[in-house]
PDB file of N, CA and C in Angstrom:
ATOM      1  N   UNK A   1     115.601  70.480  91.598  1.00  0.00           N
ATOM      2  CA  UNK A   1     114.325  71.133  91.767  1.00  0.00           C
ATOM      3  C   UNK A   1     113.198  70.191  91.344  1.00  0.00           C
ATOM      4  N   UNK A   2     113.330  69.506  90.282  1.00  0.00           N
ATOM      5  CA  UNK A   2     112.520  68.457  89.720  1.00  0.00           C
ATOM      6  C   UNK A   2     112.064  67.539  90.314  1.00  0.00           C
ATOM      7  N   UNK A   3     113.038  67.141  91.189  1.00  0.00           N
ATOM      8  CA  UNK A   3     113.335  65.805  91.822  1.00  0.00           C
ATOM      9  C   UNK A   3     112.525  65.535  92.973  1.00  0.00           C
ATOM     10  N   UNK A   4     111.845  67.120  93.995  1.00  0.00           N
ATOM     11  CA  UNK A   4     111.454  67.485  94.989  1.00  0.00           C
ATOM     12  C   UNK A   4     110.098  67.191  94.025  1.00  0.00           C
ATOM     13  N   UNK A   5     109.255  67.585  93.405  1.00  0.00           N
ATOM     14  CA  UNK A   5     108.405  67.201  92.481  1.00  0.00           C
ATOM     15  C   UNK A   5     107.689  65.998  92.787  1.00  0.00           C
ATOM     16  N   UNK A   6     108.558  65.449  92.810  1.00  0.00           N
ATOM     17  CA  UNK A   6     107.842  63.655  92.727  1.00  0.00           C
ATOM     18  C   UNK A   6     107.359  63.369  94.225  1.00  0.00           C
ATOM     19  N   UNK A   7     107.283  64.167  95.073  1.00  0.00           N
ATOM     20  CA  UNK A   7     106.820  63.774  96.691  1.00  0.00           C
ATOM     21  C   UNK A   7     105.307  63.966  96.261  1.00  0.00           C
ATOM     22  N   UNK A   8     104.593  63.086  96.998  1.00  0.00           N
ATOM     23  CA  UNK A   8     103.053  63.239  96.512  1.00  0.00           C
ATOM     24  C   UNK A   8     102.460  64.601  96.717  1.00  0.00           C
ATOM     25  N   UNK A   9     103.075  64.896  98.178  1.00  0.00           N
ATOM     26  CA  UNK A   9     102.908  66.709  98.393  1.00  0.00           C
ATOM     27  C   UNK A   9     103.621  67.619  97.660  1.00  0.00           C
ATOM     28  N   UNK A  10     104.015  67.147  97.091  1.00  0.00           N
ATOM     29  CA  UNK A  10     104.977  68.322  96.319  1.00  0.00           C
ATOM     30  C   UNK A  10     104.144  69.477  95.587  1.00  0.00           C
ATOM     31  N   UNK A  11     104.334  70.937  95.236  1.00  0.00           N
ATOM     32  CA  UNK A  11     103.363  71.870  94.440  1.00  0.00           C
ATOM     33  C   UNK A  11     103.613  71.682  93.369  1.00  0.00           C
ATOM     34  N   UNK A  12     102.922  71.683  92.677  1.00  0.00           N
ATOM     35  CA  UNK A  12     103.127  71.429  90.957  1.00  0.00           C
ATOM     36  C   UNK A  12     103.704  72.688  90.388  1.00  0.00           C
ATOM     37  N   UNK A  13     103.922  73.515  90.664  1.00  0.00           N
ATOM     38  CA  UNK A  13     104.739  74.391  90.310  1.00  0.00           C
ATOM     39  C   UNK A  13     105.418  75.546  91.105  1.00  0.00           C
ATOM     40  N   UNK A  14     106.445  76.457  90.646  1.00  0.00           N
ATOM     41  CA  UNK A  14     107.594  77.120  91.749  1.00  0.00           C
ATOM     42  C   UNK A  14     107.429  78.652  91.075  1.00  0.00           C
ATOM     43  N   UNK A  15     107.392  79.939  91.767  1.00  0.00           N
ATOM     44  CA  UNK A  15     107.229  80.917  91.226  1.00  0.00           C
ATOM     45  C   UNK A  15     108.805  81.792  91.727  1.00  0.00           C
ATOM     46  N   UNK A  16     108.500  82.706  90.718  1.00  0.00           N
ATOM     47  CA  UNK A  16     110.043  83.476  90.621  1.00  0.00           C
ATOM     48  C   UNK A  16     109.226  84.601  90.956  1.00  0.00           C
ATOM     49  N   UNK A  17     109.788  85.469  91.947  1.00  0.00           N
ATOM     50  CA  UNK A  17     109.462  87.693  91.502  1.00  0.00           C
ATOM     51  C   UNK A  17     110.731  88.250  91.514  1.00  0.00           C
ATOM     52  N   UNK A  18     111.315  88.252  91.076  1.00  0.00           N
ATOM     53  CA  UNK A  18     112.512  89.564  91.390  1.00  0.00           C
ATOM     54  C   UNK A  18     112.135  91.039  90.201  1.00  0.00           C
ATOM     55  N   UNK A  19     112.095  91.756  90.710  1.00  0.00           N
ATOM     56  CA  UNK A  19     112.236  93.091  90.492  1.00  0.00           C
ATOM     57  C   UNK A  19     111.970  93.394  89.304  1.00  0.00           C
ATOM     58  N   UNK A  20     110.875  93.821  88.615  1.00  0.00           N
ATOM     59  CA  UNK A  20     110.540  94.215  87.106  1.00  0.00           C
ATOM     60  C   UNK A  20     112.048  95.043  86.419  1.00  0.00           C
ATOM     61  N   UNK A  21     112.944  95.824  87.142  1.00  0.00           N
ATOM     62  CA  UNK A  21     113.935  96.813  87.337  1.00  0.00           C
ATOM     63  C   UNK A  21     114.995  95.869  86.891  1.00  0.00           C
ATOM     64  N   UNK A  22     115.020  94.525  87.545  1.00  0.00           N
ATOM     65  CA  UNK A  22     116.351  93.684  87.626  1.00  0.00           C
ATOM     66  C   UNK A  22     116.592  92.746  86.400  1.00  0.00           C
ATOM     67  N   UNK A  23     117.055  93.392  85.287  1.00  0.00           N
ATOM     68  CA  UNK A  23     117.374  92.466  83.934  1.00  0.00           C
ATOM     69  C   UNK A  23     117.958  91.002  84.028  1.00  0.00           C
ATOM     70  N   UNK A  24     118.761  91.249  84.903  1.00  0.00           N
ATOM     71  CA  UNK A  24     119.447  89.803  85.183  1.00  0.00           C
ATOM     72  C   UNK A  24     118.899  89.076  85.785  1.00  0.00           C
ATOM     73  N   UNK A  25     117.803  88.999  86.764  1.00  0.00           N
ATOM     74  CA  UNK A  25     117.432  88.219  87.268  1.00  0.00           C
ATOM     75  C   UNK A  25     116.246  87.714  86.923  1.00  0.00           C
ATOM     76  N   UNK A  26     115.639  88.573  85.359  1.00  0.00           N
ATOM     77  CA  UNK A  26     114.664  88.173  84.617  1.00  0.00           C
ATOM     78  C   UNK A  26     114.742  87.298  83.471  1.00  0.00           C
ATOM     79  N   UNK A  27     116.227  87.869  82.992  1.00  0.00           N
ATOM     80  CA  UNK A  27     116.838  87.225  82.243  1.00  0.00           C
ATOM     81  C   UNK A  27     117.143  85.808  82.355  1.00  0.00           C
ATOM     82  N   UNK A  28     117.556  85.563  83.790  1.00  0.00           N
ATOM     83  CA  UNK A  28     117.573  84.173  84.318  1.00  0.00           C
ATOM     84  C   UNK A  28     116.638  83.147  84.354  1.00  0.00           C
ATOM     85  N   UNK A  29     115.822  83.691  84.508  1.00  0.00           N
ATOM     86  CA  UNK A  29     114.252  83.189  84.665  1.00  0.00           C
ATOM     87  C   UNK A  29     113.873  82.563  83.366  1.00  0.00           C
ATOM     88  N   UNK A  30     113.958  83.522  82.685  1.00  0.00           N
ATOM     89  CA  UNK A  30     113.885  82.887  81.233  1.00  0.00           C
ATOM     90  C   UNK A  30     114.774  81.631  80.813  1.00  0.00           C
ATOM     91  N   UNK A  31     115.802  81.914  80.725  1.00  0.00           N
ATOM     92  CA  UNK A  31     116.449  81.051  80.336  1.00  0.00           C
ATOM     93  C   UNK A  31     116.761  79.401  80.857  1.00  0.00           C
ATOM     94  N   UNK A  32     116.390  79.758  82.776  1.00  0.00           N
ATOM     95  CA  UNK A  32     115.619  78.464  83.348  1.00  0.00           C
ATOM     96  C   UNK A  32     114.863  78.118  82.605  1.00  0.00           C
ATOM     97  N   UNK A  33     113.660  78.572  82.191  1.00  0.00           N
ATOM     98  CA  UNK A  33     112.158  77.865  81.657  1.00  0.00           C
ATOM     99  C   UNK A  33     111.212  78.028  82.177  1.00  0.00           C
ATOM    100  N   UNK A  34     111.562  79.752  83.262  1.00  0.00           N
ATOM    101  CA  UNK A  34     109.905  80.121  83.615  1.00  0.00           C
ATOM    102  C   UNK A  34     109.094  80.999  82.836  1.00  0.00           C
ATOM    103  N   UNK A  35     107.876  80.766  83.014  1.00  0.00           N
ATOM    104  CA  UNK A  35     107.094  81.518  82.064  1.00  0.00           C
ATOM    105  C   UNK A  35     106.742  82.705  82.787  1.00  0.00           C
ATOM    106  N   UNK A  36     106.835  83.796  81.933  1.00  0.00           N
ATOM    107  CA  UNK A  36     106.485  84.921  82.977  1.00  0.00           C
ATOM    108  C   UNK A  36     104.890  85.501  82.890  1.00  0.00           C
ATOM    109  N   UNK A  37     104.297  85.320  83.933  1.00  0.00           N
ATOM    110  CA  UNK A  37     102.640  85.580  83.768  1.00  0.00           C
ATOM    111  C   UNK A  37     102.350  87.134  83.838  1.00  0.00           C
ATOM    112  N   UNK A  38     103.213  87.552  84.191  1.00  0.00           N
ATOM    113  CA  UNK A  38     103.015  89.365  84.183  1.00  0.00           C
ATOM    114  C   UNK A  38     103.677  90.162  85.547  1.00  0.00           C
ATOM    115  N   UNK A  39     103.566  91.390  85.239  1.00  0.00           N
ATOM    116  CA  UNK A  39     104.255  91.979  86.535  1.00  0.00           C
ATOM    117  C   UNK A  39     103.002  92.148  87.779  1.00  0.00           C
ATOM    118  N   UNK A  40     103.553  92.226  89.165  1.00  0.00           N
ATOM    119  CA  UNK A  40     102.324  91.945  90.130  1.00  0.00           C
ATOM    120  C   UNK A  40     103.101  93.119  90.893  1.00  0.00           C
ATOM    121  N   UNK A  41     102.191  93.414  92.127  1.00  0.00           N
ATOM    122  CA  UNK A  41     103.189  94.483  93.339  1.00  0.00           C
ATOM    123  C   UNK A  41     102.986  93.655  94.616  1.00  0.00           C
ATOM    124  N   UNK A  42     103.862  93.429  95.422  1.00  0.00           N
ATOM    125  CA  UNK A  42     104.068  92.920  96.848  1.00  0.00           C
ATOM    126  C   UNK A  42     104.272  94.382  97.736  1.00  0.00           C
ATOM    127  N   UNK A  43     103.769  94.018  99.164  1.00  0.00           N
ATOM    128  CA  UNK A  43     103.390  94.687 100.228  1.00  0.00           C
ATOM    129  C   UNK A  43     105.135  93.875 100.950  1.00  0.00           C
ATOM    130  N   UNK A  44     106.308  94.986 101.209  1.00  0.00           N
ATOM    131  CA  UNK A  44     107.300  93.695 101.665  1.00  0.00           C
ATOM    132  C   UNK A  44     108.258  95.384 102.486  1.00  0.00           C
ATOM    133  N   UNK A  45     108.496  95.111 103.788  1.00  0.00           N
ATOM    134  CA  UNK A  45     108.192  94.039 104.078  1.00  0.00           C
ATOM    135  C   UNK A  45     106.914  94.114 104.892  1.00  0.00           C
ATOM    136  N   UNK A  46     105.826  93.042 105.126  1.00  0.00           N
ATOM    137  CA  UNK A  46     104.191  92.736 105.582  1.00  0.00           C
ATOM    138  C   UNK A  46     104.147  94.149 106.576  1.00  0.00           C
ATOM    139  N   UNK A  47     103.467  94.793 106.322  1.00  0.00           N
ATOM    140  CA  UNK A  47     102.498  95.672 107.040  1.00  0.00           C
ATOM    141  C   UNK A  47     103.202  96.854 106.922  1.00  0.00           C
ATOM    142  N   UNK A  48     103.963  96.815 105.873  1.00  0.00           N
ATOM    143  CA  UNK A  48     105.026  98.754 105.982  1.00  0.00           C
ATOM    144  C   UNK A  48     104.338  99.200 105.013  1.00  0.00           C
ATOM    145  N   UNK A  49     103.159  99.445 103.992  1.00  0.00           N
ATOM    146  CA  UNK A  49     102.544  99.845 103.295  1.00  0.00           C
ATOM    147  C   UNK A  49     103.334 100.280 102.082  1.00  0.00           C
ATOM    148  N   UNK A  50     104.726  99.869 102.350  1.00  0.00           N
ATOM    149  CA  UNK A  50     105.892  99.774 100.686  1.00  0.00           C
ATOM    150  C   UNK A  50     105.364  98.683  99.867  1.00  0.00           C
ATOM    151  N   UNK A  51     104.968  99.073  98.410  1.00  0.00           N
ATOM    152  CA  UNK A  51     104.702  98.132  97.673  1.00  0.00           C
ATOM    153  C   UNK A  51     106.197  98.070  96.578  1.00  0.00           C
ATOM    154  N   UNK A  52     106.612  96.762  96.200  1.00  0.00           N
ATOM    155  CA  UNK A  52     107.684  96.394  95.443  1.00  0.00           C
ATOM    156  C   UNK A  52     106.998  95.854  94.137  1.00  0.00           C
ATOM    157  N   UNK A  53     107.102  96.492  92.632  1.00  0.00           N
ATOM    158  CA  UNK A  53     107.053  95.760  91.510  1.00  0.00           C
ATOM    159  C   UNK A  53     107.833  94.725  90.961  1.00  0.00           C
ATOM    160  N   UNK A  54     107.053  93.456  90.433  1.00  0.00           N
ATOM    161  CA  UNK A  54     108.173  92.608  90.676  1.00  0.00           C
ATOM    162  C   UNK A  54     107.536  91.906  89.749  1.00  0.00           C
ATOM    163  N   UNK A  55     107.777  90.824  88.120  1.00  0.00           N
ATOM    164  CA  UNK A  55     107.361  90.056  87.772  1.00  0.00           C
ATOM    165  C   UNK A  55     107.419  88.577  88.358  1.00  0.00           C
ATOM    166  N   UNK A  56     106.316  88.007  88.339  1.00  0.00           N
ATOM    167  CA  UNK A  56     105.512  86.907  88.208  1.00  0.00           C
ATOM    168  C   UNK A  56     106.171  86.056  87.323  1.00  0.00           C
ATOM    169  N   UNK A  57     106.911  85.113  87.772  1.00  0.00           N
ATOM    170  CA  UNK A  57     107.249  83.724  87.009  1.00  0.00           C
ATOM    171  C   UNK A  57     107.254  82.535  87.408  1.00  0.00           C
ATOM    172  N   UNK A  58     106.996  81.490  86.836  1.00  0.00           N
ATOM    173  CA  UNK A  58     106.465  80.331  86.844  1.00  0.00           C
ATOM    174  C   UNK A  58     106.668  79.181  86.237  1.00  0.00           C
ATOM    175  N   UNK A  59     107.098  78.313  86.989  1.00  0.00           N
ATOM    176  CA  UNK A  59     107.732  76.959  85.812  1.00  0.00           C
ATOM    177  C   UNK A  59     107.128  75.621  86.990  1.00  0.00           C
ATOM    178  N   UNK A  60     106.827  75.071  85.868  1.00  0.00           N
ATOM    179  CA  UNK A  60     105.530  73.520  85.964  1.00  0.00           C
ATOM    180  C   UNK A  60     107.163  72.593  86.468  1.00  0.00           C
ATOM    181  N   UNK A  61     106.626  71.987  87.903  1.00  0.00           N
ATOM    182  CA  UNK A  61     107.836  71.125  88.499  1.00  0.00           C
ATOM    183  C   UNK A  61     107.391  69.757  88.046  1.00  0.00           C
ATOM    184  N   UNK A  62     106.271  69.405  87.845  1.00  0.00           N
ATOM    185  CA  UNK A  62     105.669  68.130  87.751  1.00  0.00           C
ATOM    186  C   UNK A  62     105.459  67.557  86.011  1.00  0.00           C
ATOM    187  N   UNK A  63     105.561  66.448  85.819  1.00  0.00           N
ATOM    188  CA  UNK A  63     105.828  66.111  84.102  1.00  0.00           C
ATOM    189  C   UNK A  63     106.826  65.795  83.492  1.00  0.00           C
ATOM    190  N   UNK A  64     107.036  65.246  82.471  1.00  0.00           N
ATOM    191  CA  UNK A  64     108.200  65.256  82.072  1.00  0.00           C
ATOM    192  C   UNK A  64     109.768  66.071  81.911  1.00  0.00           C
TER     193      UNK A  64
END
């Protein structure tokens, strides 16, 4: 994941959402090294007016 990083285009950072609901897959997140910025809601799928709660996570690809 890091490695993709170093392309001059590369995004400086990669975001996680799975499911405010889903322990394990928050749990994971963490323990990768994303930071979690808070829970958000997605419109999914685009234009069905279902919104999904889902935390916001985030880990810096670029740096040491």
């Amino acid at each position: 994941m890091r490695e993709a990083a170093r392309h001059r285009d590369a995004p400086d950072h990669l975001h996680a959402f799975p499911s405010v609901e889903n322990a394990a897959s928050n749990a994971l997140c963490r323990r990768l090294g994303f930071t979690l910025l808070g829970p958000c809601d997605f419109e999914y799928p685009p234009g069905s007016g279902i919104l999904l709660r889902s935390n916001d996570w985030r880990i810096t690809l670029t740096g040491p």
